[in-house]
N, C-alpha and C. Protein backbone atom coordinates (compact mmCIF):
# COMPACT_ATOMS: atom_id res chain seq x y z
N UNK A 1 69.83 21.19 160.92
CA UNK A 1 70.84 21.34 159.89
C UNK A 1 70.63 22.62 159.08
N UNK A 2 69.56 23.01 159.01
CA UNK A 2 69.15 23.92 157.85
C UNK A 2 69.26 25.10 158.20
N UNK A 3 68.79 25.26 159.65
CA UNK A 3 68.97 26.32 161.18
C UNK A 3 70.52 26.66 161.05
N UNK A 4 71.28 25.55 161.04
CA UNK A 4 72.49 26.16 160.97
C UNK A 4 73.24 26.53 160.33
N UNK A 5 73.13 26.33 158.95
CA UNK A 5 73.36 26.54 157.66
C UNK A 5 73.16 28.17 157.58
N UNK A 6 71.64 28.12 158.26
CA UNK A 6 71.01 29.90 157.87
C UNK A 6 72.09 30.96 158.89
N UNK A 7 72.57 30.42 160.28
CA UNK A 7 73.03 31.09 161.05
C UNK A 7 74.52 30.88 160.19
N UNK A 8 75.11 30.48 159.92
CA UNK A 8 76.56 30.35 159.30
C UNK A 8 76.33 31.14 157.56
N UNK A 9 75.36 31.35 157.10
CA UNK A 9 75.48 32.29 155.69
C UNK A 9 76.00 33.59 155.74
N UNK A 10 75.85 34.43 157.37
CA UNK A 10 76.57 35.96 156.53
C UNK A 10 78.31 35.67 157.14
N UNK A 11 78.49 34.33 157.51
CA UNK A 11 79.77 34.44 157.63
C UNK A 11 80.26 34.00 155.77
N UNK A 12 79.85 33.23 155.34
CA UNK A 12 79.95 32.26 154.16
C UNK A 12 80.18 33.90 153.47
N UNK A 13 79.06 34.16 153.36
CA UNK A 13 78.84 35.51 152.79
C UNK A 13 80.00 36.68 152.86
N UNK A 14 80.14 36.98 153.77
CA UNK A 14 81.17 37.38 154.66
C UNK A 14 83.03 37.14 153.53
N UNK A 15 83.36 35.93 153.95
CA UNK A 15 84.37 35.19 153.33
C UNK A 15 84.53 35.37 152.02
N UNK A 16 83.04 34.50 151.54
CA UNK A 16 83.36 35.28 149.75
C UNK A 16 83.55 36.49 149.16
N UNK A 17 82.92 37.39 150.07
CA UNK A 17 83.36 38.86 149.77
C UNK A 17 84.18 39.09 149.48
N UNK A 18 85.24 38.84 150.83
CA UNK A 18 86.46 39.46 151.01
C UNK A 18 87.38 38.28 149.70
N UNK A 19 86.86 36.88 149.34
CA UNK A 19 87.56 35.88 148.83
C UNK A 19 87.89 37.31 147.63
N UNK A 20 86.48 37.35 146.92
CA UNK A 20 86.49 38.22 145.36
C UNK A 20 86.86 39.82 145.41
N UNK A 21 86.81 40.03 146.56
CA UNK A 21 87.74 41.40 146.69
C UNK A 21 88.62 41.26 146.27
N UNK A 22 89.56 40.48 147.21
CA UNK A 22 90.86 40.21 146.79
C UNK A 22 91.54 39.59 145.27
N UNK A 23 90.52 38.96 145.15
CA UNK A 23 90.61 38.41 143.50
C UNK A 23 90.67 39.57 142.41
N UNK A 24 89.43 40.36 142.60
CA UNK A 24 89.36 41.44 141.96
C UNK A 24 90.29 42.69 142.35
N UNK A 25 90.85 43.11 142.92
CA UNK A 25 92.03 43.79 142.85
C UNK A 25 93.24 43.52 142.46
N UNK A 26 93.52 41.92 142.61
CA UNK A 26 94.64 41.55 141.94
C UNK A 26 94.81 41.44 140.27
N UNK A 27 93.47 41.13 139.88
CA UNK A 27 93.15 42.04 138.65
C UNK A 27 93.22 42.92 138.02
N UNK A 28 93.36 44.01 138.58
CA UNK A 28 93.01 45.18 138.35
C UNK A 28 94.63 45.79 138.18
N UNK A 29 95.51 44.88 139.38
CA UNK A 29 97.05 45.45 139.51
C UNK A 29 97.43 44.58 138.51
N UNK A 30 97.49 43.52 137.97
CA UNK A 30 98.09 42.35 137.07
C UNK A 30 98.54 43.78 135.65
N UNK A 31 97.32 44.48 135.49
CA UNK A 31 97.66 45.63 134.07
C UNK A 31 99.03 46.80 134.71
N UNK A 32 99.59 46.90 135.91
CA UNK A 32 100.05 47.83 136.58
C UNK A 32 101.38 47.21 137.18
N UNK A 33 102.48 48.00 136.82
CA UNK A 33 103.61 48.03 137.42
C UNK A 33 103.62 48.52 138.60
N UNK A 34 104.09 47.76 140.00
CA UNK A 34 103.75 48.42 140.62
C UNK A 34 105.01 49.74 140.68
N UNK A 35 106.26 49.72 140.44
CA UNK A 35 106.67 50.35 140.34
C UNK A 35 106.27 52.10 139.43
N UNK A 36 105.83 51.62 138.47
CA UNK A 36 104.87 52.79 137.61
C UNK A 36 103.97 53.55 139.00
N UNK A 37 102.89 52.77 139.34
CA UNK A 37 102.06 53.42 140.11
C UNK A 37 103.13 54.45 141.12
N UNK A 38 104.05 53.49 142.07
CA UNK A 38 104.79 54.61 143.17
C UNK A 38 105.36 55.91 142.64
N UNK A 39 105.91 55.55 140.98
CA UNK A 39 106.18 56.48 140.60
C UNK A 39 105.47 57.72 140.15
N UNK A 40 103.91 57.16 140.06
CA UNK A 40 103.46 58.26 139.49
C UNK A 40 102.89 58.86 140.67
N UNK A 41 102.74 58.15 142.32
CA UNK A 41 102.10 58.81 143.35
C UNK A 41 103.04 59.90 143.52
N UNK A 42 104.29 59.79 143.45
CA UNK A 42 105.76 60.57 144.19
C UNK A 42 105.46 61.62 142.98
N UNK A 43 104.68 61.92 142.08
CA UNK A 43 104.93 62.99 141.19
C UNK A 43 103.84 64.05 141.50
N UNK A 44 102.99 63.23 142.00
CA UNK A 44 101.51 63.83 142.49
C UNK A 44 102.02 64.98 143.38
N UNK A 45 101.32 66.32 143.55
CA UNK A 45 102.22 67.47 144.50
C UNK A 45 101.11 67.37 145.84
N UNK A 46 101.81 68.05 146.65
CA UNK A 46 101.15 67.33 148.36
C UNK A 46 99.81 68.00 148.09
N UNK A 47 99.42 68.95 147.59
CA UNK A 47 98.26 69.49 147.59
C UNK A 47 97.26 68.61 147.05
N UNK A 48 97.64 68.11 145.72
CA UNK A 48 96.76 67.52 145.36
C UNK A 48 96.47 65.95 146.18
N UNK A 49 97.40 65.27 146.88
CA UNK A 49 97.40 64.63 147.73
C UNK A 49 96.91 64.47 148.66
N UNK A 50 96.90 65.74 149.60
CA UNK A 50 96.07 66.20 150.59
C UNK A 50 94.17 66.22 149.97
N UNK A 51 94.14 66.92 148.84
CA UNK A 51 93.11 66.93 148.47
C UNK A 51 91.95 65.54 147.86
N UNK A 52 92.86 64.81 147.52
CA UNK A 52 92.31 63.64 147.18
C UNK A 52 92.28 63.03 148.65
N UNK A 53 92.86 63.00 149.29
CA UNK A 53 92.32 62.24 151.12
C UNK A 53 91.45 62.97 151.69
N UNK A 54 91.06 63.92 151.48
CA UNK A 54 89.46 65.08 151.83
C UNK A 54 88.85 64.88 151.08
N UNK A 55 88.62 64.75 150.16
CA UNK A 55 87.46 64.78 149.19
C UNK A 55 87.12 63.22 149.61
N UNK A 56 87.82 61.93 149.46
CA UNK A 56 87.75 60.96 149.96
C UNK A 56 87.08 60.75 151.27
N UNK A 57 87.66 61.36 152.17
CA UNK A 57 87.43 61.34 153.63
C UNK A 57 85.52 62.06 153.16
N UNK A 58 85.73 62.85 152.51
CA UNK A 58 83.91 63.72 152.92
C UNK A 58 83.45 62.48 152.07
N UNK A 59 83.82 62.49 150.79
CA UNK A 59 82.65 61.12 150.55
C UNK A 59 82.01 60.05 151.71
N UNK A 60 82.74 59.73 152.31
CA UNK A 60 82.85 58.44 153.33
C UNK A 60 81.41 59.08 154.04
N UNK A 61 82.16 60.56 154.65
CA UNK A 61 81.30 60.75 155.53
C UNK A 61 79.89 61.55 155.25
N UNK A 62 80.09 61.74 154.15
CA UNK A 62 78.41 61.82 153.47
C UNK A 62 77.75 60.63 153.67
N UNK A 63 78.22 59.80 152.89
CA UNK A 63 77.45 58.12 152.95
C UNK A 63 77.31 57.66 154.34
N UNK A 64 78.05 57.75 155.14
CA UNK A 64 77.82 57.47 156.25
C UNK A 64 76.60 58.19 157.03
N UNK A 65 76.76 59.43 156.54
CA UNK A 65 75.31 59.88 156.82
C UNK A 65 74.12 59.34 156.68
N UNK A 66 74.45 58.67 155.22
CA UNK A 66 72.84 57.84 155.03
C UNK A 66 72.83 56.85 155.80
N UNK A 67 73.70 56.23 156.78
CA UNK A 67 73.06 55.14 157.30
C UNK A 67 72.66 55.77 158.48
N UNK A 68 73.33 56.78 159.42
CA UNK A 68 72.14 57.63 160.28
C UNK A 68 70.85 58.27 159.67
N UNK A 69 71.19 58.83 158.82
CA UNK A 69 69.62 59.05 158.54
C UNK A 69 68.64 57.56 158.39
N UNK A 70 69.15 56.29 157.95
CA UNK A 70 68.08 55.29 157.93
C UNK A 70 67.42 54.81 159.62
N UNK A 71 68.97 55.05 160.26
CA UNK A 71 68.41 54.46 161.97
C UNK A 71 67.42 55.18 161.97
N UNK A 72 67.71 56.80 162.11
CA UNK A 72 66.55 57.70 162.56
C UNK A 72 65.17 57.50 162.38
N UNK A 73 65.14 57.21 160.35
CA UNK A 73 63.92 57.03 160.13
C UNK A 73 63.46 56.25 160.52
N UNK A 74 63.99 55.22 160.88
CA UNK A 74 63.01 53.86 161.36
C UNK A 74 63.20 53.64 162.80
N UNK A 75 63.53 54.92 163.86
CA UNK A 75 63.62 55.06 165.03
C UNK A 75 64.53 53.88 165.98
N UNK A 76 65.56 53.55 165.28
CA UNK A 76 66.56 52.46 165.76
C UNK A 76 67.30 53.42 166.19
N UNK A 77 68.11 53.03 167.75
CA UNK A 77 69.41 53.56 167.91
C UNK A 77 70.46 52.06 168.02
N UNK A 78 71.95 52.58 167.59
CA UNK A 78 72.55 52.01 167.84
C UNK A 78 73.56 52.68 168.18
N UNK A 79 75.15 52.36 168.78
CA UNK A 79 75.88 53.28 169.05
C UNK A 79 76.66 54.01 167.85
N UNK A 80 76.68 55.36 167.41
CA UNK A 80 77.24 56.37 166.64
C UNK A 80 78.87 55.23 165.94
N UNK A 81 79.52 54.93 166.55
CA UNK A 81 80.82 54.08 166.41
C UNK A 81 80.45 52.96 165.97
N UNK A 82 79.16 52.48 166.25
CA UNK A 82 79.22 50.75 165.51
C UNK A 82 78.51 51.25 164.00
N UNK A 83 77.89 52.56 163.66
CA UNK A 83 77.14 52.57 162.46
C UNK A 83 78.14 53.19 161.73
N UNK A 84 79.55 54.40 162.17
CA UNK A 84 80.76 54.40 161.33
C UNK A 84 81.18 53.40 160.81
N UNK A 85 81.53 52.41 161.74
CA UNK A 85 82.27 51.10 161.13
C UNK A 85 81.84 50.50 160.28
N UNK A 86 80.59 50.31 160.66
CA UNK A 86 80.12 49.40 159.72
C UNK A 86 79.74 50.11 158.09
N UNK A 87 79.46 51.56 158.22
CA UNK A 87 79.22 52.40 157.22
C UNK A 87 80.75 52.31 156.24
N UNK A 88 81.63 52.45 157.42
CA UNK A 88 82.47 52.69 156.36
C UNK A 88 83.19 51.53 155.52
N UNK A 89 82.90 50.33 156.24
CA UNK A 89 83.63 48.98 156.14
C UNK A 89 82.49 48.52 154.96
N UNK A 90 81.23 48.61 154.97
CA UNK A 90 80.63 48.43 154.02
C UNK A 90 80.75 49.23 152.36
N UNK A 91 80.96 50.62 152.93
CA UNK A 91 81.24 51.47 151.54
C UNK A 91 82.52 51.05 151.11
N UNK A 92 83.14 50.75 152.04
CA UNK A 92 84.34 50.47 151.10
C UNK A 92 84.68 49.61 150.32
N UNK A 93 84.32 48.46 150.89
CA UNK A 93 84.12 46.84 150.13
C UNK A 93 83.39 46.78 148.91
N UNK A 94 82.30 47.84 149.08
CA UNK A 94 81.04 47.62 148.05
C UNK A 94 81.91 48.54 147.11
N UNK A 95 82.72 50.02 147.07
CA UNK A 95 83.47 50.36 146.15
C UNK A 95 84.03 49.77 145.51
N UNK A 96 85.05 48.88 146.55
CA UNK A 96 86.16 48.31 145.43
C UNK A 96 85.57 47.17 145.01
N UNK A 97 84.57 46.32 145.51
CA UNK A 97 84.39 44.78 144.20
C UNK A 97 83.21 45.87 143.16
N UNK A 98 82.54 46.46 143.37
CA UNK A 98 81.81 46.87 142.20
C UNK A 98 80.09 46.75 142.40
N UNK A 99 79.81 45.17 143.98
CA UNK A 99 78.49 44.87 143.74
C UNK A 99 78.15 45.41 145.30
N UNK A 100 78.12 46.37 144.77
CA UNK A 100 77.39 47.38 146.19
C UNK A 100 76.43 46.82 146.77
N UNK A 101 75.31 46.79 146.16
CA UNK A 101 73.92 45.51 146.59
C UNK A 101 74.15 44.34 147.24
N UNK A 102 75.00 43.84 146.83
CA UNK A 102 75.19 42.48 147.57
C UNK A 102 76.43 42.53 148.75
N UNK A 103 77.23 43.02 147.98
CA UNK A 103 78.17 43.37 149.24
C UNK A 103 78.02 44.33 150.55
N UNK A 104 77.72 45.23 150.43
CA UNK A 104 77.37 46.27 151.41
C UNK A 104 76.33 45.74 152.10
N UNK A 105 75.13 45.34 151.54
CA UNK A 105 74.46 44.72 151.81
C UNK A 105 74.29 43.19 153.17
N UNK A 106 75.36 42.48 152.90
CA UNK A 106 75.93 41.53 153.30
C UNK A 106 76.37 41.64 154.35
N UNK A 107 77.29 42.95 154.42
CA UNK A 107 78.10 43.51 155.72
C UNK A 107 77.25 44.05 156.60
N UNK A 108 76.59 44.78 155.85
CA UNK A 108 75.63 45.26 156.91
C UNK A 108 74.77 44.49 157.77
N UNK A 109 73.92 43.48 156.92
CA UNK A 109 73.47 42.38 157.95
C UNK A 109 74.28 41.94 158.92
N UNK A 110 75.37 41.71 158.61
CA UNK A 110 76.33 40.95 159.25
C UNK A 110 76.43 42.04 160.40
N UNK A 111 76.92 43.33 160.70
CA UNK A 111 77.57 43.85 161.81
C UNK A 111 75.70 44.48 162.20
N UNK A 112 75.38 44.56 161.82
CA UNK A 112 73.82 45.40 162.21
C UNK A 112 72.84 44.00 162.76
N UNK A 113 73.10 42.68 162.69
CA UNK A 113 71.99 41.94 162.73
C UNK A 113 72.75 41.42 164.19
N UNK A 114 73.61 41.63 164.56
CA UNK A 114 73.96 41.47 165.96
C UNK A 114 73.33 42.03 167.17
């Protein structure tokens, strides 16, 4: 029972994540029209648009760097495409709820402990 309990936690884990993600963004929009927001994206000029999806995009892929640099150091390979995904699926989750540690964390076990 206890065996299986332990094998079923990073799904549990898993679930609540995504449960309080979602909780917590709907939060966050409850203060926000969404109409306001479209309006204020459509005012934004393409440059700066463009520029905020690069600067975005290099963040990602800085951080993502650190999780190749961790394989390396500890002489793990895995395939280049499963440590994006999971790099980026983790940074992202852990951005938007706030608990990087536990969340990122979580994911990562989860797609890395396979």
């Amino acid at each position: 029972m206890f065996r299986r309990f332990i094998q079923c936690l990073p799904i549990l884990v898993a679930v609540s994540l995504l449960s309080l993600s979602i909780v917590t963004i709907s939060n966050e929009f409850q203060a926000h029209n969404p109409a306001d927001i479209l309006h204020y994206i459509s005012n934004l000029t393409t440059t700066r648009k463009f520029g905020v999806i690069a600067l975005t995009s290099l963040g990602y892929l800085i951080m993502t760097g650190h999780d190749f640099l961790g394989f390396y150091y500890i002489n793990q390979f895995l395939p280049p495409s499963k440590i994006v995904m999971t790099a980026f699926i983790s940074y992202a989750v852990g951005n938007t709820i706030g608990f990087t540690v536990l969340s990122g964390t979580a994911i990562r076990y989860c797609f890395y402990g396979r």
